[in-house]
PDB file of N, CA and C in Angstrom:
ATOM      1  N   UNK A   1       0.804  -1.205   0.000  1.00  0.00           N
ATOM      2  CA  UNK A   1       0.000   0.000   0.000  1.00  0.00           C
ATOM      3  C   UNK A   1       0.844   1.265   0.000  1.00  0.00           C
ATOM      4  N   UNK A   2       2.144   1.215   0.188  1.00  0.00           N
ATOM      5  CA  UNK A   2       3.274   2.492   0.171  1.00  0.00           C
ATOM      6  C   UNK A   2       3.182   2.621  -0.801  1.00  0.00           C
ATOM      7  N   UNK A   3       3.045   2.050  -2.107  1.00  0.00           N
ATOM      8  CA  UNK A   3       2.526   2.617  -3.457  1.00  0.00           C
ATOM      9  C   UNK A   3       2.250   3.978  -3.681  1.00  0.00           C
ATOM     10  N   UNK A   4       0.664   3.805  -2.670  1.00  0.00           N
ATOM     11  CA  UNK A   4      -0.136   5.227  -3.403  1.00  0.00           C
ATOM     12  C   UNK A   4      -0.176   5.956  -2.613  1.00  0.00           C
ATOM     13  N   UNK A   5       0.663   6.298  -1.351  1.00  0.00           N
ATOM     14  CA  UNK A   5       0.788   7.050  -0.681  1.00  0.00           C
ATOM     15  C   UNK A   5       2.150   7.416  -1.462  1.00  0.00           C
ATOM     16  N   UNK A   6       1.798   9.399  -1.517  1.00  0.00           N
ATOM     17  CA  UNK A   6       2.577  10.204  -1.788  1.00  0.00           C
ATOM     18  C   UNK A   6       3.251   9.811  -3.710  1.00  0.00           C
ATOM     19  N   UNK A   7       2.441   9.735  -4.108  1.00  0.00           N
ATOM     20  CA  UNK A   7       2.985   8.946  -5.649  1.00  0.00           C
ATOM     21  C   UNK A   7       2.652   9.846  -6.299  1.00  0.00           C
ATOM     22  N   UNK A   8       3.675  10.608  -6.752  1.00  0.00           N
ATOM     23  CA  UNK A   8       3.491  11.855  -7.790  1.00  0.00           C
ATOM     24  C   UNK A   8       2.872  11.276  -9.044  1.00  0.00           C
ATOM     25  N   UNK A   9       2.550  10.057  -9.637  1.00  0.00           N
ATOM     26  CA  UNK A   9       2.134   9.311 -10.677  1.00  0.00           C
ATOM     27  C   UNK A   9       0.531   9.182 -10.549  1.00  0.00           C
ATOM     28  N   UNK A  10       0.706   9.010  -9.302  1.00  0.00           N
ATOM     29  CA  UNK A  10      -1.248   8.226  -8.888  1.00  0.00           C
ATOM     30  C   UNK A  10      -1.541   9.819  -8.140  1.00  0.00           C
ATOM     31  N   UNK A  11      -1.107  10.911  -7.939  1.00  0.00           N
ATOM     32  CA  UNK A  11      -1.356  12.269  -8.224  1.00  0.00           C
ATOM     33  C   UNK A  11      -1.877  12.738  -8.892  1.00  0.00           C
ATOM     34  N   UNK A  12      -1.357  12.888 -10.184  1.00  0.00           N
ATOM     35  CA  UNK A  12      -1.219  13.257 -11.257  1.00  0.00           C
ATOM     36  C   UNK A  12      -2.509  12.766 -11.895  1.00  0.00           C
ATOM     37  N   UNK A  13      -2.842  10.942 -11.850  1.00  0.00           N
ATOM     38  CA  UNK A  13      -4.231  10.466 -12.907  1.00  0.00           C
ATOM     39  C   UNK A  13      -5.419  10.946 -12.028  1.00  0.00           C
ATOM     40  N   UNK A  14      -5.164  11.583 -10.550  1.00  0.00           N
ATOM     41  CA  UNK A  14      -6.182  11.728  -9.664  1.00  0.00           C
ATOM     42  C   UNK A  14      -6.651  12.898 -10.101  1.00  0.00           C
ATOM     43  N   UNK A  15      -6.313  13.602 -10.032  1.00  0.00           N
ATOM     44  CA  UNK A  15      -6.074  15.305 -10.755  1.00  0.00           C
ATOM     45  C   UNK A  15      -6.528  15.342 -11.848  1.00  0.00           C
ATOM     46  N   UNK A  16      -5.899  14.762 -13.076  1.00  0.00           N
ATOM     47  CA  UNK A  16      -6.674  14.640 -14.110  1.00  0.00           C
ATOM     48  C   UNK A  16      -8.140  14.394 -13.808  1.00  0.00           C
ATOM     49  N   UNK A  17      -8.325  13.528 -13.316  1.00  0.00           N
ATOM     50  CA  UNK A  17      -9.934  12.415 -13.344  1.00  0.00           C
ATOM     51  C   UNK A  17     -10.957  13.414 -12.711  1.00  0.00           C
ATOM     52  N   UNK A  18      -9.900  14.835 -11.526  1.00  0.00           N
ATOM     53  CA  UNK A  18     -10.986  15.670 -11.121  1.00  0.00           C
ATOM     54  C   UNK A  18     -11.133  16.472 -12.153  1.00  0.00           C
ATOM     55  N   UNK A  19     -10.328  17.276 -12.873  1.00  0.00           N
ATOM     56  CA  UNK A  19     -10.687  18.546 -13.883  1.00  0.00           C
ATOM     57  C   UNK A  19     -10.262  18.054 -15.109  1.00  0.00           C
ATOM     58  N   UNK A  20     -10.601  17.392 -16.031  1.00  0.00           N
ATOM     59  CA  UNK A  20     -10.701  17.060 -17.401  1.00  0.00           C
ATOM     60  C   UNK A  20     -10.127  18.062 -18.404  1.00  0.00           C
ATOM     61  N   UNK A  21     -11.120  19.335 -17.916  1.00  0.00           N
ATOM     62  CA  UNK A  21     -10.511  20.285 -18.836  1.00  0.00           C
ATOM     63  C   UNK A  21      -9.115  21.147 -17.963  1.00  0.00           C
ATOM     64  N   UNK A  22      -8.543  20.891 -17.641  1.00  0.00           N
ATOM     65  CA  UNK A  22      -7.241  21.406 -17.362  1.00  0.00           C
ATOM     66  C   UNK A  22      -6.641  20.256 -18.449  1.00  0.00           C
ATOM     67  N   UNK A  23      -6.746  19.294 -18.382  1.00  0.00           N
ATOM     68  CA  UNK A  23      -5.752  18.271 -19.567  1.00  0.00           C
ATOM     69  C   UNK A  23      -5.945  19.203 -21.241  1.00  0.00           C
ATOM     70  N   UNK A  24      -7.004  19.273 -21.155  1.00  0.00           N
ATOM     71  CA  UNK A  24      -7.348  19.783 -22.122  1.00  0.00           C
ATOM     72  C   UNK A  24      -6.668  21.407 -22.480  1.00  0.00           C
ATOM     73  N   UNK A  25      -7.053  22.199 -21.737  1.00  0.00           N
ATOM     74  CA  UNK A  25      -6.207  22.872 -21.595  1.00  0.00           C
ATOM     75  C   UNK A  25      -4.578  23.268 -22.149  1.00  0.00           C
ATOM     76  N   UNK A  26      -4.003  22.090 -21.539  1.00  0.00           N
ATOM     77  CA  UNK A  26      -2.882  22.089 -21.489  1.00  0.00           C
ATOM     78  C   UNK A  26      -2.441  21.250 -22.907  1.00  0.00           C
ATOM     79  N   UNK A  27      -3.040  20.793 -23.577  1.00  0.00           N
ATOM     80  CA  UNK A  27      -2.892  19.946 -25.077  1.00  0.00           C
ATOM     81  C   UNK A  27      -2.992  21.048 -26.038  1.00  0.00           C
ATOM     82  N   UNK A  28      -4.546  21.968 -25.727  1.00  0.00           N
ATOM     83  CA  UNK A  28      -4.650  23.055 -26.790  1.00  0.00           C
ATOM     84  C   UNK A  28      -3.371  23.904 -26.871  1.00  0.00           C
ATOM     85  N   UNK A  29      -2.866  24.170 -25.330  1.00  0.00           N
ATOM     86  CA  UNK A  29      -1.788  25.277 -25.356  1.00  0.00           C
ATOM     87  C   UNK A  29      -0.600  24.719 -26.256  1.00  0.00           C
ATOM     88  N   UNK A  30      -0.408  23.203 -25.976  1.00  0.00           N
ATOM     89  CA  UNK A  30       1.191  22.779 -26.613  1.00  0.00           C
ATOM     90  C   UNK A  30       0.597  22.459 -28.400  1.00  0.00           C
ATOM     91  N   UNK A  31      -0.224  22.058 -28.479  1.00  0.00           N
ATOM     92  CA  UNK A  31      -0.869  22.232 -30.148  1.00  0.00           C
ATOM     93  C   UNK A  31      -0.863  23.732 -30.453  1.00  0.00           C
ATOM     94  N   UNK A  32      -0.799  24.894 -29.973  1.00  0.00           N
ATOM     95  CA  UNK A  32      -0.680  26.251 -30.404  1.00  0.00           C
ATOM     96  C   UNK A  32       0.401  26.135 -30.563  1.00  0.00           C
ATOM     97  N   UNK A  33       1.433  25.924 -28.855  1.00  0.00           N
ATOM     98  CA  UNK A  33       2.824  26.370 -29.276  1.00  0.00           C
ATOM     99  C   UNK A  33       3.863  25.876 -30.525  1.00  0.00           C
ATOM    100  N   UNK A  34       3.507  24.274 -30.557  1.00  0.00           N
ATOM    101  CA  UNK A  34       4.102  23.602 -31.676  1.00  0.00           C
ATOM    102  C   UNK A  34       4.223  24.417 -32.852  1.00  0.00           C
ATOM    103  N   UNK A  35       2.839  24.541 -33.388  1.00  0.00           N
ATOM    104  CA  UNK A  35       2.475  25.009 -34.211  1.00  0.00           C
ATOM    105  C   UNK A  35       2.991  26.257 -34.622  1.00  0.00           C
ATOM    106  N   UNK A  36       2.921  26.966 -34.069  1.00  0.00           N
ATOM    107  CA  UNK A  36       3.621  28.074 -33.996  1.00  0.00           C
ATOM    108  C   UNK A  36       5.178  28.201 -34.307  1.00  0.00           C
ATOM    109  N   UNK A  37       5.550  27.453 -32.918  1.00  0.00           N
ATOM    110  CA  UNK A  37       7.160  27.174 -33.738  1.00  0.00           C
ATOM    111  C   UNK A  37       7.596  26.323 -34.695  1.00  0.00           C
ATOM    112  N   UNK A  38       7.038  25.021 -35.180  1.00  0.00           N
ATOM    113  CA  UNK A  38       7.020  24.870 -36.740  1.00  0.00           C
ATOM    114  C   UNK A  38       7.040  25.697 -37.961  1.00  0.00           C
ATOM    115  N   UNK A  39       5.993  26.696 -37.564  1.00  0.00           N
ATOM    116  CA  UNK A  39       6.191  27.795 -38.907  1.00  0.00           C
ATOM    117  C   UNK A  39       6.926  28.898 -38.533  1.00  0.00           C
ATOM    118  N   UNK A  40       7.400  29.396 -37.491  1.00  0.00           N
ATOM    119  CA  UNK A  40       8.390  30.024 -37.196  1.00  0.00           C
ATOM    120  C   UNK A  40       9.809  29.251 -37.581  1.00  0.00           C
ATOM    121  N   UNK A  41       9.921  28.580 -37.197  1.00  0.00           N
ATOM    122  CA  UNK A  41      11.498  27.757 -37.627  1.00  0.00           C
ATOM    123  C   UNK A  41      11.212  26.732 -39.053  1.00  0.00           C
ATOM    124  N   UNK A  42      10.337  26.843 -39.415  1.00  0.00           N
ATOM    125  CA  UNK A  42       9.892  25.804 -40.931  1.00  0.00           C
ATOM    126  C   UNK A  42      10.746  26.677 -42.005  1.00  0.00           C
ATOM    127  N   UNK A  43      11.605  26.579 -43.267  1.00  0.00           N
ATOM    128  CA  UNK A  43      12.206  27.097 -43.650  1.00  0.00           C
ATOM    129  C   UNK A  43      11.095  27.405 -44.942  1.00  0.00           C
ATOM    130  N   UNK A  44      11.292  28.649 -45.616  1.00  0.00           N
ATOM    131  CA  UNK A  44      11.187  29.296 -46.482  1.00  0.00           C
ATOM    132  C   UNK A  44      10.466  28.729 -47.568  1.00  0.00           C
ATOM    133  N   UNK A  45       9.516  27.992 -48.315  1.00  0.00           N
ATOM    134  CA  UNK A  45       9.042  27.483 -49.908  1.00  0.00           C
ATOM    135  C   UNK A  45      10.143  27.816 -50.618  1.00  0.00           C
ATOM    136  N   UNK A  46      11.004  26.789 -51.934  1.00  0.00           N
ATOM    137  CA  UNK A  46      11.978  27.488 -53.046  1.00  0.00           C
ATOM    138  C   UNK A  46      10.947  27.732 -54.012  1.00  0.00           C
ATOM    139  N   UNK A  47      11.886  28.429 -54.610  1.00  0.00           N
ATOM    140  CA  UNK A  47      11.228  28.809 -55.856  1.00  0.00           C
ATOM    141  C   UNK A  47      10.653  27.920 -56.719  1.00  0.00           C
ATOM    142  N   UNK A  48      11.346  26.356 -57.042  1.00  0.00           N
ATOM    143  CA  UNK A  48      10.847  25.617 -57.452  1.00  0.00           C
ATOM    144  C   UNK A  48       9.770  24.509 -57.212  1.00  0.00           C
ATOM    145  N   UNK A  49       9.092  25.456 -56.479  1.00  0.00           N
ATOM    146  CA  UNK A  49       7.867  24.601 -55.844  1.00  0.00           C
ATOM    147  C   UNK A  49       7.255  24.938 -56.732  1.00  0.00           C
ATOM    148  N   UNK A  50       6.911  25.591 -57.064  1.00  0.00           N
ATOM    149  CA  UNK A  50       5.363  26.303 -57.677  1.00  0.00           C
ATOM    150  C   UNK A  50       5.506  25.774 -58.916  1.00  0.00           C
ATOM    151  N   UNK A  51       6.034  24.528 -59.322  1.00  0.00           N
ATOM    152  CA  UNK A  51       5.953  23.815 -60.251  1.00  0.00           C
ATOM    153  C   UNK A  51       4.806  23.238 -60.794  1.00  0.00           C
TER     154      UNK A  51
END
């Protein structure tokens, strides 16, 4: 039973299971940030695209 006492792991799915949308939350934010820095650091179209 020392398991689930103090288990930053069985914390963590407890937390989730109370506020759903905090997970959520926190997915939309890293799907913005990605995103964001993909086309910030994504390099340039060449010219020979527009083929």
């Amino acid at each position: 039973m020392a398991f689930f006492y103090d288990n930053p792991v069985i914390e963590f799915f407890q937390r989730v299971a109370r506020r759903p949308s905090s997970i959520m939350m926190w997915l939309f934010t890293g799907v913005v940030v990605a995103s964001t820095t993909y086309l910030i650091l994504a390099p340039p179209p060449s010219v020979d695209d527009d083929k």
